[in-house]
Protein backbone atom coordinates (compact mmCIF):
# COMPACT_ATOMS: atom_id res chain seq x y z
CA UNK A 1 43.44 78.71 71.34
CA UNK A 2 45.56 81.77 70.82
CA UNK A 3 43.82 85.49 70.68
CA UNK A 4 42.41 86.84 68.24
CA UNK A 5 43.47 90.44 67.49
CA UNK A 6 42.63 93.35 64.75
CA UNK A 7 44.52 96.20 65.10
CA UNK A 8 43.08 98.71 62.93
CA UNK A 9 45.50 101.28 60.92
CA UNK A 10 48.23 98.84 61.57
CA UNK A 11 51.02 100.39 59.27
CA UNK A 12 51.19 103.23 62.21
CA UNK A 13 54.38 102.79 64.20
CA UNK A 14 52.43 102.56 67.33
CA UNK A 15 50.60 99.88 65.54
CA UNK A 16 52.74 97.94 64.53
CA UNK A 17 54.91 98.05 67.71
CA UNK A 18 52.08 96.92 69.57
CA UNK A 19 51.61 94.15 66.86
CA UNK A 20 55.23 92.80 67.38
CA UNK A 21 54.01 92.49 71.50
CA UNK A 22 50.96 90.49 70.55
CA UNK A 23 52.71 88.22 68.20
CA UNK A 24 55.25 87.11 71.00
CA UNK A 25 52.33 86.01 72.97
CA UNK A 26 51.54 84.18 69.93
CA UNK A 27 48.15 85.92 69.11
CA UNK A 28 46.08 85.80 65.65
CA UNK A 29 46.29 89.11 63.91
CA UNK A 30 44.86 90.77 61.40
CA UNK A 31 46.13 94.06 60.11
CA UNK A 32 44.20 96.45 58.43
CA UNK A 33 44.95 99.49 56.43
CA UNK A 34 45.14 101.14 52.83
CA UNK A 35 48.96 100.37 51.88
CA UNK A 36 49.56 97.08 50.60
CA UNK A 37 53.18 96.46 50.56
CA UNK A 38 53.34 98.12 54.30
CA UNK A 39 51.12 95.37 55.39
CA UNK A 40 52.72 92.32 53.81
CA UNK A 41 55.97 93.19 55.18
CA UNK A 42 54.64 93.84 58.67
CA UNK A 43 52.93 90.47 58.59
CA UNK A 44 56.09 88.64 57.14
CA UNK A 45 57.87 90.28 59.88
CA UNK A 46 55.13 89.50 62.76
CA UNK A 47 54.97 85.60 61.56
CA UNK A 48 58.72 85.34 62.66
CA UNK A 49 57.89 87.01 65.48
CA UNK A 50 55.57 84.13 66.81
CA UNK A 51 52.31 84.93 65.45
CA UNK A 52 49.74 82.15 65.05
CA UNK A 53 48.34 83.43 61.94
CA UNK A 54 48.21 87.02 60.18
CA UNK A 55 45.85 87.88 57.80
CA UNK A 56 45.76 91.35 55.84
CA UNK A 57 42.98 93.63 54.88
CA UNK A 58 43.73 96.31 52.51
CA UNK A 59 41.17 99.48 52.51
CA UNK A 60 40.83 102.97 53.91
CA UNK A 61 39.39 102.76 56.89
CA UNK A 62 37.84 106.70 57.14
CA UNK A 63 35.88 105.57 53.88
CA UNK A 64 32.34 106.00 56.01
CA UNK A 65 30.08 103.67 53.25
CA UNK A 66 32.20 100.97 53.09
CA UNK A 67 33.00 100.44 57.60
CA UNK A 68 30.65 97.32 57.27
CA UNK A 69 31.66 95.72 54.40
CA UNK A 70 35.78 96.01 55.68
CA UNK A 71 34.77 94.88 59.43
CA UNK A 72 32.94 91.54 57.61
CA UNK A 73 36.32 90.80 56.02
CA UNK A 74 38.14 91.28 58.94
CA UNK A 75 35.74 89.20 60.54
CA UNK A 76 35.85 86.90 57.87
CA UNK A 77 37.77 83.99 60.07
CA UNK A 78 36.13 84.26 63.83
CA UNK A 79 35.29 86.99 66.28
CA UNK A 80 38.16 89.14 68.09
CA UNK A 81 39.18 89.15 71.39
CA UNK A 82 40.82 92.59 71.25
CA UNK A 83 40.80 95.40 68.85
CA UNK A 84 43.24 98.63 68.62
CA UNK A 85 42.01 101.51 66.88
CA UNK A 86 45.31 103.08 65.49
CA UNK A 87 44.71 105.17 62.56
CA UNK A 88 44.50 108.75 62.31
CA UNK A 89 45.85 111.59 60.89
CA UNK A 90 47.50 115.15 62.05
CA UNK A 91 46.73 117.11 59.33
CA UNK A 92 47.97 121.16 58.86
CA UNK A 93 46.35 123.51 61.28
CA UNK A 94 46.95 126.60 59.21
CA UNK A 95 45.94 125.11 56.04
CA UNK A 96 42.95 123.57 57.50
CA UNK A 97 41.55 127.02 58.81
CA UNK A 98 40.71 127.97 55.32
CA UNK A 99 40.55 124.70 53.00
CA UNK A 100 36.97 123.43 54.53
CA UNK A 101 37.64 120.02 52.78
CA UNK A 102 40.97 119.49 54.41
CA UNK A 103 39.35 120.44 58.19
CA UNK A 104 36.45 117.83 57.15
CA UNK A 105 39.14 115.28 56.46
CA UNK A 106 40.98 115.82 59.78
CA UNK A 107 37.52 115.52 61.67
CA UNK A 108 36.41 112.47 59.55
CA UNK A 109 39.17 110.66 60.23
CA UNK A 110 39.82 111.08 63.57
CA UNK A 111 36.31 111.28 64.84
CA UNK A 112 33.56 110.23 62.48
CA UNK A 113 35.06 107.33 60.97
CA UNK A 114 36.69 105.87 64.48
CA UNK A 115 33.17 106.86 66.29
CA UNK A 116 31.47 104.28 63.40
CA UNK A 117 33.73 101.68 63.87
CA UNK A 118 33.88 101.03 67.19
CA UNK A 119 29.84 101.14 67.24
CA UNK A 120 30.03 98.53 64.15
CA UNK A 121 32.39 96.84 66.44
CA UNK A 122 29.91 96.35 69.54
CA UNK A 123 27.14 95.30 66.67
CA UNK A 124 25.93 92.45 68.45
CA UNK A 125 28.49 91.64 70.30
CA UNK A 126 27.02 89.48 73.59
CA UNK A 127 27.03 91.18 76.98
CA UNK A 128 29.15 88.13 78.20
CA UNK A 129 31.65 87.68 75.16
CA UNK A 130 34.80 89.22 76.63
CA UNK A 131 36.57 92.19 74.16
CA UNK A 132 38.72 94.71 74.90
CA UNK A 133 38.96 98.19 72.57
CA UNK A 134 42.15 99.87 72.94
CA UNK A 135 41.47 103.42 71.19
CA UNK A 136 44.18 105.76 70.55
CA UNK A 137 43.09 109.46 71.41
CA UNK A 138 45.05 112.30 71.84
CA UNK A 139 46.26 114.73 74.87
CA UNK A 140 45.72 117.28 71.90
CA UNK A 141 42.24 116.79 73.23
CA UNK A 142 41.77 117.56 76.44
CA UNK A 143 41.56 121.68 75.76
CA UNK A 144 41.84 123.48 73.06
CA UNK A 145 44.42 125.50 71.65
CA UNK A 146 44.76 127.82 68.63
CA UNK A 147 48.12 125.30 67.42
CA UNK A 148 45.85 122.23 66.61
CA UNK A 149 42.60 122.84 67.25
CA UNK A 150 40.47 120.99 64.10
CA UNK A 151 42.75 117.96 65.27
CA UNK A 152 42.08 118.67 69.32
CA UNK A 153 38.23 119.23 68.47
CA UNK A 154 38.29 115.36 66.71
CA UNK A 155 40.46 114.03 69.14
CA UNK A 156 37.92 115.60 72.39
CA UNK A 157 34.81 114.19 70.66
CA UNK A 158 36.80 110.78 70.31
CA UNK A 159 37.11 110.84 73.89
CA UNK A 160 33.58 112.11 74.99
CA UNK A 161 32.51 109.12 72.77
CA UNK A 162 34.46 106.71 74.13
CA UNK A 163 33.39 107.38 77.91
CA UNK A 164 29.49 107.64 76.54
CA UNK A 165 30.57 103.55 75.40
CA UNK A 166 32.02 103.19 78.57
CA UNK A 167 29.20 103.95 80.83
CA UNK A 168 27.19 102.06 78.42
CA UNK A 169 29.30 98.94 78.33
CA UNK A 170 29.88 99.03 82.23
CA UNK A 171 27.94 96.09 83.12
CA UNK A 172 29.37 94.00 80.22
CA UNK A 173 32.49 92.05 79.77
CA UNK A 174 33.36 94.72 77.17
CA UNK A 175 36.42 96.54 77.90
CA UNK A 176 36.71 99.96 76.37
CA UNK A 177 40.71 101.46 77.09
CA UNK A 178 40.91 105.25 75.44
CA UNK A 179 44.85 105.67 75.42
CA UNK A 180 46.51 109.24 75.08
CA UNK A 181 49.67 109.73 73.73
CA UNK A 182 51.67 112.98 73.66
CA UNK A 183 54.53 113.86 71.42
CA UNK A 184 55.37 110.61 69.21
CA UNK A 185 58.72 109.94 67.55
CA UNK A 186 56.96 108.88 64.61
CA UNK A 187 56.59 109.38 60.62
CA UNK A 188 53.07 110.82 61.23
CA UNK A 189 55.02 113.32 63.41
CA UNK A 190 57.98 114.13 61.25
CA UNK A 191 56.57 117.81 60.17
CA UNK A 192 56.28 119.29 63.81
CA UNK A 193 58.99 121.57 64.26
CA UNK A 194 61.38 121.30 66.85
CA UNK A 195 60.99 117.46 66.89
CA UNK A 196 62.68 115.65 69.62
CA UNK A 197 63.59 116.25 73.57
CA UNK A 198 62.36 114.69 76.69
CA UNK A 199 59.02 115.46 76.27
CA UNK A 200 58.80 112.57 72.90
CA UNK A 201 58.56 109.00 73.50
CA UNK A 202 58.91 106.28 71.18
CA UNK A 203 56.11 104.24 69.01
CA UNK A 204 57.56 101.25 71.51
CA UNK A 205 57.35 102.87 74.14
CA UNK A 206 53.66 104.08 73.88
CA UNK A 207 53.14 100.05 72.73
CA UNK A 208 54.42 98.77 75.92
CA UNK A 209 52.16 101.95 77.96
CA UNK A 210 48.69 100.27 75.58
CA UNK A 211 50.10 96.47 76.54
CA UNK A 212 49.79 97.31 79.87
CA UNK A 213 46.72 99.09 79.45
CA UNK A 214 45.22 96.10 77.99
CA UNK A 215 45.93 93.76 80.74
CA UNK A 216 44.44 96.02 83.84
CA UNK A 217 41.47 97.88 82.09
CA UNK A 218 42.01 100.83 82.87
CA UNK A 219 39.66 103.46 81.01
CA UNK A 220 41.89 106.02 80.84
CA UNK A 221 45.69 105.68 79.74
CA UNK A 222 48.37 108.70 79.27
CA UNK A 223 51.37 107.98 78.14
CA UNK A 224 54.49 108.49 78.53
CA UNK A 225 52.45 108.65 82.53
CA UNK A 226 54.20 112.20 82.98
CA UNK A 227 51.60 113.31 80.35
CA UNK A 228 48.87 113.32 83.04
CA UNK A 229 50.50 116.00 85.09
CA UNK A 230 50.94 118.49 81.92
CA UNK A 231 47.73 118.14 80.73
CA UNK A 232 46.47 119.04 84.38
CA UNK A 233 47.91 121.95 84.26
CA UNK A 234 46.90 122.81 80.99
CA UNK A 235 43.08 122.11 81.24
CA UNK A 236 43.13 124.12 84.73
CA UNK A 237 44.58 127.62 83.86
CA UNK A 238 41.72 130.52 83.96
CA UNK A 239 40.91 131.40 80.22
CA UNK A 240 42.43 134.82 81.06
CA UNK A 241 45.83 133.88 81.26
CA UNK A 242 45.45 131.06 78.89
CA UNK A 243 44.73 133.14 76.32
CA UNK A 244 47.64 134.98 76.51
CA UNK A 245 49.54 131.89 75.75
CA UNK A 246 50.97 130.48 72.44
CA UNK A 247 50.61 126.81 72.71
């Protein structure tokens, strides 16, 4: 019987990359997300691939009151062995500083509405029943700094929610993998300035980092691995000097 597999946000180039991994192992997806067309031509494209079966469910999946309603559909055809959460958005720093409803959006989506799903996601689900949640956080996260902050701040709580499931899930066959990207060559990405340079990986290449990631467990994934080392630094220099800093 082949796996079962919802990747969440799966029009995201990480997504989707991952998605083309799973379906040459033959899994059972489904892919959910808001755009329609995006989704039928990623699941044409993942049934040549090898997939067993793909199924698509359109919605917005940062719409808080309806989180139960989508996960039934998704549902809809058996329980899942292994779930990415890959949706999120970056949002404008600036902009967000004054427009309170943009900085709500930003925190929604990235926190609130990823918190709810992953605890609609555990609803029930049997201490022995093997599943494995791969979230994708953020090294924006891990301090932070006047250039992103409203997204850091959602990103950090992502994380500090995810290890709270972790400890709670320990003694389960639940397996809960929070993966941290850094810079992304992807469409979500396109505004940053200065886009490009060793530093910026590619959608597949953070795919293959989560694959692995997957397989061993591990709680805790950066990737590209160099990512690690950075962010060390970062979260480690004294306020003093960090504050003299413009990152």
């Amino acid at each position: 019987m082949s796996q079962r597999v919802l990747i969440l946000g799966a029009t995201s180039a990480i997504a989707h990359a991952y998605a083309r991994r799973k379906a040459a192992e033959g899994a059972s997806l489904v892919l959910a997300g808001r755009r329609a067309d995006a989704l039928q031509a990623n699941a044409v494209d993942l049934r040549a691939r090898g997939a067993a079966q793909v199924d698509v469910v359109e919605a917005d999946l940062a719409d808080i009151a309806s989180i139960a309603e989508v996960a039934a559909s998704c549902r809809a055809n058996g329980a899942f062995q292994e779930v990415l959460l890959a949706y999120g958005i970056l949002g404008d720093q600036a902009q967000a500083e004054t427009d309170l409803a943009l900085a709500r959006k930003v925190i929604d989506v990235n926190f609130t509405s990823a918190a709810l799903w992953l605890l609609e996601l555990l609803k029930g689900q049997p201490a022995t029943q093997p599943l494995t949640l791969l979230v994708i956080g953020s090294v924006a996260g891990d301090r932070g700094r006047k250039s992103n902050f409203v997204y850091g701040s959602a990103k950090g709580g992502l994380e500090r929610f995810v290890e709270g499931l972790q400890h709670a899930r320990a003694a389960t066959a639940t397996r809960i993998v929070l993966i941290k990207p850094g810079f992304v060559d992807t469409p979500m990405t396109d505004g940053i300035a200065g886009k490009g340079g060793p530093l910026w990986a590619s959608a597949d290449k953070v795919a293959g980092d989560i694959a692995k990631a997957a397989k061993s467990g591990t709680p805790e994934v950066y990737t590209p691995w160099f990512w690690w080392f950075i962010m060390a630094i970062i979260r480690n220099v004294p306020r003093v000097i960090f504050h003299r800093t413009n990152i």
